[in-house]
PDB file of N, CA and C in Angstrom:
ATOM      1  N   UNK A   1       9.473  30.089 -18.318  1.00  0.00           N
ATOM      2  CA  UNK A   1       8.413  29.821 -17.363  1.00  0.00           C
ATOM      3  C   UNK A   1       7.772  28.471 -17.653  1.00  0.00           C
ATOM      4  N   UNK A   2       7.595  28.193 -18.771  1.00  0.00           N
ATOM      5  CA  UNK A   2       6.477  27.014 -19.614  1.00  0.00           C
ATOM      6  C   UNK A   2       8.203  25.870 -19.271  1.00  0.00           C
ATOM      7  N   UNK A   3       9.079  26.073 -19.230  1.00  0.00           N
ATOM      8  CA  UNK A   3      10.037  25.303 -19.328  1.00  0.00           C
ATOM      9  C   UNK A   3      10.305  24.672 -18.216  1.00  0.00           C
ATOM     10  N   UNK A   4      10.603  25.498 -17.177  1.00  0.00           N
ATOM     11  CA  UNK A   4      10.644  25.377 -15.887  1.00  0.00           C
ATOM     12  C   UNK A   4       9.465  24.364 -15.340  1.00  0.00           C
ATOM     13  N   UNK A   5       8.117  24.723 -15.629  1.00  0.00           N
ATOM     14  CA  UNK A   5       7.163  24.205 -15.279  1.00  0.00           C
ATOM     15  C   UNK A   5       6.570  22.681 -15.755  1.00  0.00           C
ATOM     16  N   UNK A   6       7.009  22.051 -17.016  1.00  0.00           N
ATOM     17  CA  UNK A   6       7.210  20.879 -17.450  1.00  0.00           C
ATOM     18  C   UNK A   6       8.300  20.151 -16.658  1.00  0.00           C
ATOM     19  N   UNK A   7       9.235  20.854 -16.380  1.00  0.00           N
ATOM     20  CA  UNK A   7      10.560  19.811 -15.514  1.00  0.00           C
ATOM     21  C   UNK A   7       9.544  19.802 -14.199  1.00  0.00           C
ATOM     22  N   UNK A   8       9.384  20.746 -13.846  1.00  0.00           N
ATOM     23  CA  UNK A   8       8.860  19.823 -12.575  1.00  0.00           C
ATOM     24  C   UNK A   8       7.659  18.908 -12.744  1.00  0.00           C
ATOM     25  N   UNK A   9       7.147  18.999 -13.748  1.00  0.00           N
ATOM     26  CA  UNK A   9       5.990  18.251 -13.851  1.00  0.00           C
ATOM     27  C   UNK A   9       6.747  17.018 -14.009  1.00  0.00           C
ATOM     28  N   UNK A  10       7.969  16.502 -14.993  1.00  0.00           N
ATOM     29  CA  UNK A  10       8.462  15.153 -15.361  1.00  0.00           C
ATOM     30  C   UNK A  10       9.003  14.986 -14.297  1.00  0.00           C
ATOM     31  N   UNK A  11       9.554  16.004 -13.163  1.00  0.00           N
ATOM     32  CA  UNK A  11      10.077  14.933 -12.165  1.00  0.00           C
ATOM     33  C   UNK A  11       8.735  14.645 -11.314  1.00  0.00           C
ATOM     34  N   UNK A  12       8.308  15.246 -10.972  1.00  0.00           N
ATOM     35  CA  UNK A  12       6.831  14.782 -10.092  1.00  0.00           C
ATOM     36  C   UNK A  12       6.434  13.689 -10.754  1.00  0.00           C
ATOM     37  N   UNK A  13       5.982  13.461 -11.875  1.00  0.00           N
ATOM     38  CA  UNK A  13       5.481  12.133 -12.867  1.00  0.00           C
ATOM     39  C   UNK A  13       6.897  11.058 -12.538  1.00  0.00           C
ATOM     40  N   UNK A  14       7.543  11.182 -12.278  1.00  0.00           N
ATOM     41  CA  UNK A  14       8.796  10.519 -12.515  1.00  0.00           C
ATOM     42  C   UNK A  14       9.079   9.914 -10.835  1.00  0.00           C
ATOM     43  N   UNK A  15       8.758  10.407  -9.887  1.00  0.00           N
ATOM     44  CA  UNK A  15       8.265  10.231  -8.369  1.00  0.00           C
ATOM     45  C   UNK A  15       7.464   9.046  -8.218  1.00  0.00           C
ATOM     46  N   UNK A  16       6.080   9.958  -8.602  1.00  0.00           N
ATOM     47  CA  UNK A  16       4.881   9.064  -8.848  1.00  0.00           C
ATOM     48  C   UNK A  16       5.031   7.615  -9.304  1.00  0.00           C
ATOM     49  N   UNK A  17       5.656   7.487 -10.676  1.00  0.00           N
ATOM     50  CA  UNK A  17       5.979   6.297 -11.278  1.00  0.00           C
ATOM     51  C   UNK A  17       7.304   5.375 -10.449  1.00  0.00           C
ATOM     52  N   UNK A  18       7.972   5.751  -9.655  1.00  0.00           N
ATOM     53  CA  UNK A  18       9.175   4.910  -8.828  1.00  0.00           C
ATOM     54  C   UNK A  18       8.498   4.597  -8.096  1.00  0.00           C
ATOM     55  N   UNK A  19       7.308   5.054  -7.299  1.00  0.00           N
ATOM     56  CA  UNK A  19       6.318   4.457  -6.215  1.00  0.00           C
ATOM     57  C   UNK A  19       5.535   3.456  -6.374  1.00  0.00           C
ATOM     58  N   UNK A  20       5.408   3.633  -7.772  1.00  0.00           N
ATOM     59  CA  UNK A  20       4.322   2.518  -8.710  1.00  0.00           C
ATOM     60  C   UNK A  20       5.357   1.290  -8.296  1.00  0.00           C
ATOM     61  N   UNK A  21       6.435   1.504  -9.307  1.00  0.00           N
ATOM     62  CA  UNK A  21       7.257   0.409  -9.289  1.00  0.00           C
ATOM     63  C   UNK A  21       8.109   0.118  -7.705  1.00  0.00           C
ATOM     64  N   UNK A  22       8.152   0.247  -6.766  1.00  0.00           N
ATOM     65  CA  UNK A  22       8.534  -0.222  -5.951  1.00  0.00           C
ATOM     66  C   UNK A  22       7.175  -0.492  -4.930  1.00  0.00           C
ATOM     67  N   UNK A  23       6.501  -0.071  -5.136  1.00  0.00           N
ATOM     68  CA  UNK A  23       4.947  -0.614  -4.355  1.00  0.00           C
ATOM     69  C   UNK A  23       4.483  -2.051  -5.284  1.00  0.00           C
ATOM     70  N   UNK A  24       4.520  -2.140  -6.977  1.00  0.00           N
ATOM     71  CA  UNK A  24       4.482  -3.558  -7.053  1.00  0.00           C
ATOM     72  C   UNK A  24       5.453  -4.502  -6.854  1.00  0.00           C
ATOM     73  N   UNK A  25       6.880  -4.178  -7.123  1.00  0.00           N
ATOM     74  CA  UNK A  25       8.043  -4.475  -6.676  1.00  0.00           C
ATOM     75  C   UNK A  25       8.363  -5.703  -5.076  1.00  0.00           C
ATOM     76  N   UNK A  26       7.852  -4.519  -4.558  1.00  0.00           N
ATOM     77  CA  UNK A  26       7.741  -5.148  -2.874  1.00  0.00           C
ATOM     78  C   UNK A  26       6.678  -5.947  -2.242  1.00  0.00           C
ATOM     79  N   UNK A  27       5.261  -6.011  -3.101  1.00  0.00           N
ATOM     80  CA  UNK A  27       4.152  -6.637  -3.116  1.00  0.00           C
ATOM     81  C   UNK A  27       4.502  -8.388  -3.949  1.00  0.00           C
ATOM     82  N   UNK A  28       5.530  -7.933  -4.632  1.00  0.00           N
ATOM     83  CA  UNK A  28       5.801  -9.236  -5.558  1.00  0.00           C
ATOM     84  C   UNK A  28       6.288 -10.131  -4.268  1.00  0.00           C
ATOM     85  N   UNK A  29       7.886  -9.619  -4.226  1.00  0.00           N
ATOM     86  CA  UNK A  29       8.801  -9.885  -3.382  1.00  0.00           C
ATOM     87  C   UNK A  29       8.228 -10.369  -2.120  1.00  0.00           C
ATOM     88  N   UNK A  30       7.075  -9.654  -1.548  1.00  0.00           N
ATOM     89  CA  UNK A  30       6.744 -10.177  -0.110  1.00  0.00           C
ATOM     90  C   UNK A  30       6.151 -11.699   0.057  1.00  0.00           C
ATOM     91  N   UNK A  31       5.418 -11.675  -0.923  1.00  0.00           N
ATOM     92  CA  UNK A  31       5.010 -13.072  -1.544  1.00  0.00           C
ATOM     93  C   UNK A  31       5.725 -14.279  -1.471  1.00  0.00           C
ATOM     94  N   UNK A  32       6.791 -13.587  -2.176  1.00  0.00           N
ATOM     95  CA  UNK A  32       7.696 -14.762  -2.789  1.00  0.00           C
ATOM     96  C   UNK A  32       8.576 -15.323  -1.839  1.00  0.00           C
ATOM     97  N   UNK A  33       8.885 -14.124  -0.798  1.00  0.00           N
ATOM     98  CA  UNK A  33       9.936 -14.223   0.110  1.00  0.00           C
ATOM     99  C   UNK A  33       9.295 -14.538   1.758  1.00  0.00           C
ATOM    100  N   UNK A  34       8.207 -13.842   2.083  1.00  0.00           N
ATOM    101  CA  UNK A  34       7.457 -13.795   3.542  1.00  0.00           C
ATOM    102  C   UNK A  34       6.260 -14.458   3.548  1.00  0.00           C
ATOM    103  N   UNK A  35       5.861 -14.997   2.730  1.00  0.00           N
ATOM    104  CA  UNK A  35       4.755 -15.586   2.890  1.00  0.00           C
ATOM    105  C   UNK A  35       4.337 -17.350   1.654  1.00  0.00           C
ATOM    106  N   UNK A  36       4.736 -17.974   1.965  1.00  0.00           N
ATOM    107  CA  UNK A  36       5.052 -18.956   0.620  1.00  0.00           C
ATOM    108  C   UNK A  36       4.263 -19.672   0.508  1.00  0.00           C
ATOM    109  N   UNK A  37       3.730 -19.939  -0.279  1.00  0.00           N
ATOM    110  CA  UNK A  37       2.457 -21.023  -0.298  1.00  0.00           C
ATOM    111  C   UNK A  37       2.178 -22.330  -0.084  1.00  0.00           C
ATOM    112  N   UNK A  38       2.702 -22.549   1.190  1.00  0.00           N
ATOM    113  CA  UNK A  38       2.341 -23.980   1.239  1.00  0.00           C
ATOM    114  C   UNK A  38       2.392 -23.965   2.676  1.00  0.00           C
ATOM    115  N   UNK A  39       2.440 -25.033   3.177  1.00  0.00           N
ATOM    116  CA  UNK A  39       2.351 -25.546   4.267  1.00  0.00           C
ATOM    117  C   UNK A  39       3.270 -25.055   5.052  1.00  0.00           C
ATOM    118  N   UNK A  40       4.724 -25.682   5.015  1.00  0.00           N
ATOM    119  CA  UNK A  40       5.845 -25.010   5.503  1.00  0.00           C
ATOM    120  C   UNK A  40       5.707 -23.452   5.735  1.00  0.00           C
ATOM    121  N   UNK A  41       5.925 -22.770   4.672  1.00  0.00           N
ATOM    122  CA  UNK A  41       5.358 -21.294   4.599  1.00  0.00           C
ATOM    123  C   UNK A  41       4.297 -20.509   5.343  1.00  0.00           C
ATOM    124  N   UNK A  42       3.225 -21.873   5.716  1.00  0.00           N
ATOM    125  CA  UNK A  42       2.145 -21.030   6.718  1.00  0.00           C
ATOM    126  C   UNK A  42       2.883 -21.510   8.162  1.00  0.00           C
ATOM    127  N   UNK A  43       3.537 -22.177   8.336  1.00  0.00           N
ATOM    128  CA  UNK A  43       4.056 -22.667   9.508  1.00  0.00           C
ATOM    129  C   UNK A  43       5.643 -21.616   9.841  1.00  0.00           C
ATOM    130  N   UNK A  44       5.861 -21.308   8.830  1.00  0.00           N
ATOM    131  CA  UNK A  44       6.873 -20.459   9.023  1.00  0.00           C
ATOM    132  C   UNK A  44       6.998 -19.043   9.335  1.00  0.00           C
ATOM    133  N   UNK A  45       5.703 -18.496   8.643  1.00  0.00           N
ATOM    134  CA  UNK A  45       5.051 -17.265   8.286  1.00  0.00           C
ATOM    135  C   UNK A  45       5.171 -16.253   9.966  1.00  0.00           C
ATOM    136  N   UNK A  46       5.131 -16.608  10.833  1.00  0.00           N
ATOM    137  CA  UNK A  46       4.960 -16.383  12.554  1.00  0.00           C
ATOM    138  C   UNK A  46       6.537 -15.657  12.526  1.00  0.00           C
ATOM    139  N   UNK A  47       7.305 -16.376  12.091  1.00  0.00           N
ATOM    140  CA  UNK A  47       8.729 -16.245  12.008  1.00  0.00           C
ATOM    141  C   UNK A  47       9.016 -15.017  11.000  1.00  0.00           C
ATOM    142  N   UNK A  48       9.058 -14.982   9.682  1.00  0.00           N
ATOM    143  CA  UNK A  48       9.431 -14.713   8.382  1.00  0.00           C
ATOM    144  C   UNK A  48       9.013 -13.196   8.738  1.00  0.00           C
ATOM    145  N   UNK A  49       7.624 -13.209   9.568  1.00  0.00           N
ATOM    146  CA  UNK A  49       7.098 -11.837   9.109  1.00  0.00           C
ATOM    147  C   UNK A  49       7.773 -10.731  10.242  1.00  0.00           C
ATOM    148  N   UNK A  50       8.342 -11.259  11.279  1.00  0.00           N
ATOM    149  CA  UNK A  50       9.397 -10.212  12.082  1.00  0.00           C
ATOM    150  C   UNK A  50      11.181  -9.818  11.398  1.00  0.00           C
ATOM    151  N   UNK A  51      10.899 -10.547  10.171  1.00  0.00           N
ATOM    152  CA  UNK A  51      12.237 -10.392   9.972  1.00  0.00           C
ATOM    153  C   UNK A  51      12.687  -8.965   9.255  1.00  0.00           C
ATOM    154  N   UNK A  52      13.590  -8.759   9.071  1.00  0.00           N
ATOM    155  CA  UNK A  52      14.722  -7.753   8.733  1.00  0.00           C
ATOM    156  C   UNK A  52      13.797  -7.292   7.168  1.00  0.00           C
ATOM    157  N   UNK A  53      14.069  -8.030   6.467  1.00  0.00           N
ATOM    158  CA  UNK A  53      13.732  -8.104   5.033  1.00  0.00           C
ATOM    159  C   UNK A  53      11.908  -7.757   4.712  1.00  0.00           C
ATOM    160  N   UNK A  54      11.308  -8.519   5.567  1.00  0.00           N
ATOM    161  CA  UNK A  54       9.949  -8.420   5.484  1.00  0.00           C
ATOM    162  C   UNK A  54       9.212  -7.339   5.826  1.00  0.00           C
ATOM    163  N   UNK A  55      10.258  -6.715   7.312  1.00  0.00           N
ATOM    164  CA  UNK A  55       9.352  -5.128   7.551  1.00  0.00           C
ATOM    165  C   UNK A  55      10.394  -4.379   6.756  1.00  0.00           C
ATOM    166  N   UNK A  56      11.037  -4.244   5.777  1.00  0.00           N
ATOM    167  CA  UNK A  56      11.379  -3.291   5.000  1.00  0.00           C
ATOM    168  C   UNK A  56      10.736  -3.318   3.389  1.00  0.00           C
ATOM    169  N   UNK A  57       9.641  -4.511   3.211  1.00  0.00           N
ATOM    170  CA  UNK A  57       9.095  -4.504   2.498  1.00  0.00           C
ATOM    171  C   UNK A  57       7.440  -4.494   2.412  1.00  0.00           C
ATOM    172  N   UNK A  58       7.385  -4.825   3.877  1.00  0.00           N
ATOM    173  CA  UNK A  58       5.858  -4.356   4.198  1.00  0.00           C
ATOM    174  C   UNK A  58       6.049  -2.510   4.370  1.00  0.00           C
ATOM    175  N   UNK A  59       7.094  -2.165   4.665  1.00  0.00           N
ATOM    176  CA  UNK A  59       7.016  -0.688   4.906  1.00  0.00           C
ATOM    177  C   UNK A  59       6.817  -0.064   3.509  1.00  0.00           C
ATOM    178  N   UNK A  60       7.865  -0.847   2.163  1.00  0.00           N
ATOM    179  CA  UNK A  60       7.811  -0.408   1.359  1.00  0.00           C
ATOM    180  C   UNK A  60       6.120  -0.242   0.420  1.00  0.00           C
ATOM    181  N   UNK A  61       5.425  -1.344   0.783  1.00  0.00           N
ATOM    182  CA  UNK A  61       4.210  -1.598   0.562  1.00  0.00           C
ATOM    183  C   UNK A  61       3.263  -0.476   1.290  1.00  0.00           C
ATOM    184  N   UNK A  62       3.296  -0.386   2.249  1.00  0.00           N
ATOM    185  CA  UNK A  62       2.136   0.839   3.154  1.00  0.00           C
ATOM    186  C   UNK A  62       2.868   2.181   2.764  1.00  0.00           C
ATOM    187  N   UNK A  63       4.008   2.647   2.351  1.00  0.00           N
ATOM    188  CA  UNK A  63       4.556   3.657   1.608  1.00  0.00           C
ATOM    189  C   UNK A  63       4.304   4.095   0.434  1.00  0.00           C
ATOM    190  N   UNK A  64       4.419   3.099  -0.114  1.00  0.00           N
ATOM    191  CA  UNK A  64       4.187   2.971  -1.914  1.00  0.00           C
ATOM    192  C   UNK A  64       2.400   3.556  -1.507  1.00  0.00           C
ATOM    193  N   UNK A  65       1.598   2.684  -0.989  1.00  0.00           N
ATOM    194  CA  UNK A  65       0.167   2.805  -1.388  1.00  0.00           C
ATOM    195  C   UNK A  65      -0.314   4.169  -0.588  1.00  0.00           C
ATOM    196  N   UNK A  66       0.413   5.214   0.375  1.00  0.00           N
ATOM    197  CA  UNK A  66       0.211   6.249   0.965  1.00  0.00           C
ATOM    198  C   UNK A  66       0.464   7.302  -0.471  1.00  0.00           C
ATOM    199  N   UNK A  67       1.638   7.015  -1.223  1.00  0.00           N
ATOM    200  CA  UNK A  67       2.098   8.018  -1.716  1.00  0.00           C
ATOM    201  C   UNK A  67       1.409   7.968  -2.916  1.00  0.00           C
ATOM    202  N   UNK A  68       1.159   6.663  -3.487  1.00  0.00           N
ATOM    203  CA  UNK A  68      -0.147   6.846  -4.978  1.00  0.00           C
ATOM    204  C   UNK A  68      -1.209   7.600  -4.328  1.00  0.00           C
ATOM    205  N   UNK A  69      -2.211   6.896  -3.320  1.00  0.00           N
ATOM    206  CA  UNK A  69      -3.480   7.523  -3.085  1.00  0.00           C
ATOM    207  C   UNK A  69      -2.837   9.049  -2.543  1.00  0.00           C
ATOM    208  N   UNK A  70      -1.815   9.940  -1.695  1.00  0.00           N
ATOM    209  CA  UNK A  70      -1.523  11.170  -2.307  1.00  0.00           C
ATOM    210  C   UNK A  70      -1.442  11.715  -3.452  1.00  0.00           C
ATOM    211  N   UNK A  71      -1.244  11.162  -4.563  1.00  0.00           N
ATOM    212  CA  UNK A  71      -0.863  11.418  -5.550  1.00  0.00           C
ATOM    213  C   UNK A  71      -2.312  11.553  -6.376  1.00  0.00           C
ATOM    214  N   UNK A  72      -3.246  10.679  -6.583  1.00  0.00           N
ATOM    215  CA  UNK A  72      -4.444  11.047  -6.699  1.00  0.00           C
ATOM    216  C   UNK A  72      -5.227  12.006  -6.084  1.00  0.00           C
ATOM    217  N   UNK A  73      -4.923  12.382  -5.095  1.00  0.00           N
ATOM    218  CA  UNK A  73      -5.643  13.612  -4.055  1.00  0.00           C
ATOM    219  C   UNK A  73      -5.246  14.913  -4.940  1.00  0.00           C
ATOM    220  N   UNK A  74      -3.757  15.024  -5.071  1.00  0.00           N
ATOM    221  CA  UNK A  74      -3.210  16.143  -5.531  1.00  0.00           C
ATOM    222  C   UNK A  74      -4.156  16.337  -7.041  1.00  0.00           C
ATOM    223  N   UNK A  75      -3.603  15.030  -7.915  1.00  0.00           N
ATOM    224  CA  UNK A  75      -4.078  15.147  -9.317  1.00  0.00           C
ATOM    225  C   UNK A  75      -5.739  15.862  -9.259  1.00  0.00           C
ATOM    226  N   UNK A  76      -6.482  15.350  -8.010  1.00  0.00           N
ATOM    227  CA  UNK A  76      -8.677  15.658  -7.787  1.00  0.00           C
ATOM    228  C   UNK A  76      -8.213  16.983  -7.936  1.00  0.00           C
ATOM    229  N   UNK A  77      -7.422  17.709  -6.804  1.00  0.00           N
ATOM    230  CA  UNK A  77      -7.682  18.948  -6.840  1.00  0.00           C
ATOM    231  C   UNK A  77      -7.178  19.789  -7.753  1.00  0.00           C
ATOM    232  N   UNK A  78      -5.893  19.443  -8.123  1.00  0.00           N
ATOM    233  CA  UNK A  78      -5.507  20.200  -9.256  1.00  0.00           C
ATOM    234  C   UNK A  78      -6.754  20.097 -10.924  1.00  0.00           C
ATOM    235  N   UNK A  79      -7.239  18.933 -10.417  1.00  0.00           N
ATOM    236  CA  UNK A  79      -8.371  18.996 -11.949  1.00  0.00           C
ATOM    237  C   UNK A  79      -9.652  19.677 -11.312  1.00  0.00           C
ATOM    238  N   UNK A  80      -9.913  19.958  -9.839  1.00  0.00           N
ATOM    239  CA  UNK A  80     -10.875  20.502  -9.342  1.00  0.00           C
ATOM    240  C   UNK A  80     -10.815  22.100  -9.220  1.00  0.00           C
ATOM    241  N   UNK A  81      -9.807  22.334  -8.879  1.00  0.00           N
ATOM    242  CA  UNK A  81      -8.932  23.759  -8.967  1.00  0.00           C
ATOM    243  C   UNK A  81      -9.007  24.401 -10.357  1.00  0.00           C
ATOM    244  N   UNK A  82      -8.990  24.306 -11.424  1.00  0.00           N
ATOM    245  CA  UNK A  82      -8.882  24.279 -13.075  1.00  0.00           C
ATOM    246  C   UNK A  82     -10.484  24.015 -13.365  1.00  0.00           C
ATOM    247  N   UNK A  83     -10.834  23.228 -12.752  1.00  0.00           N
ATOM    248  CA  UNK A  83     -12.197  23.277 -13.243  1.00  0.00           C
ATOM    249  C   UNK A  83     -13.567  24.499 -12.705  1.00  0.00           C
ATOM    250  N   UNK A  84     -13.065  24.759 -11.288  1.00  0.00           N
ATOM    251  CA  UNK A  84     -13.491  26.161 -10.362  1.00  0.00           C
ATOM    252  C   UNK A  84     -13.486  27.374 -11.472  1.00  0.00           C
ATOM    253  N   UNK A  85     -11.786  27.552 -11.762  1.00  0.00           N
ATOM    254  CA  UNK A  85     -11.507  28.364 -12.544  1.00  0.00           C
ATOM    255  C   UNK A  85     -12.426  28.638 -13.582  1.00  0.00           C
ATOM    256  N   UNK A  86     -12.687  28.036 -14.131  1.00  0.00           N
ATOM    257  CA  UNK A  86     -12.767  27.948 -15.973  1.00  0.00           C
ATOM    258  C   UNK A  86     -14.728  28.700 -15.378  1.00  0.00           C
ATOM    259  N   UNK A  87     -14.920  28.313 -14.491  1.00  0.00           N
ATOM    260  CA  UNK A  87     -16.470  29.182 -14.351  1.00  0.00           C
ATOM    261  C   UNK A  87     -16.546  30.535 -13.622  1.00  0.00           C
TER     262      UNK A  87
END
């Protein structure tokens, strides 16, 4: 039972943490790739940001940051749930 219940906990933790890393991942990348700092880049930016690459990394970005702030919701109640309990 106690066994069972740690695996799912490491894969859930293990979820959580691929979201981390592909929500900063794609926040890096968008930067580097859709939006560039300079002149050219703001002149280009009109362009860059309909492309192929850019909405699969702005998606990855509004994904990533849906599924942490879920992930904190779950963690409130489960420490809110446990804490009900215990009184």
């Amino acid at each position: 039972m106690f066994l069972l219940f740690f695996k799912q906990v490491k894969n859930i933790c293990g979820i959580y943490l691929l979201w981390i890393f592909l929500h900063f991942m794609a926040a890096q990348l968008y930067v580097k790739f859709c939006t560039h700092n300079s002149v050219s880049g703001f002149l280009l930016s009109p362009f860059l940001a309909n492309s192929i690459h850019c909405n699969g990394l702005r998606w990855t970005i509004n994904q990533g940051a849906m599924s942490i702030n879920s992930m904190w919701i779950v963690l409130g109640t489960y420490v809110s749930s446990k804490l009900i309990e215990k009184k």
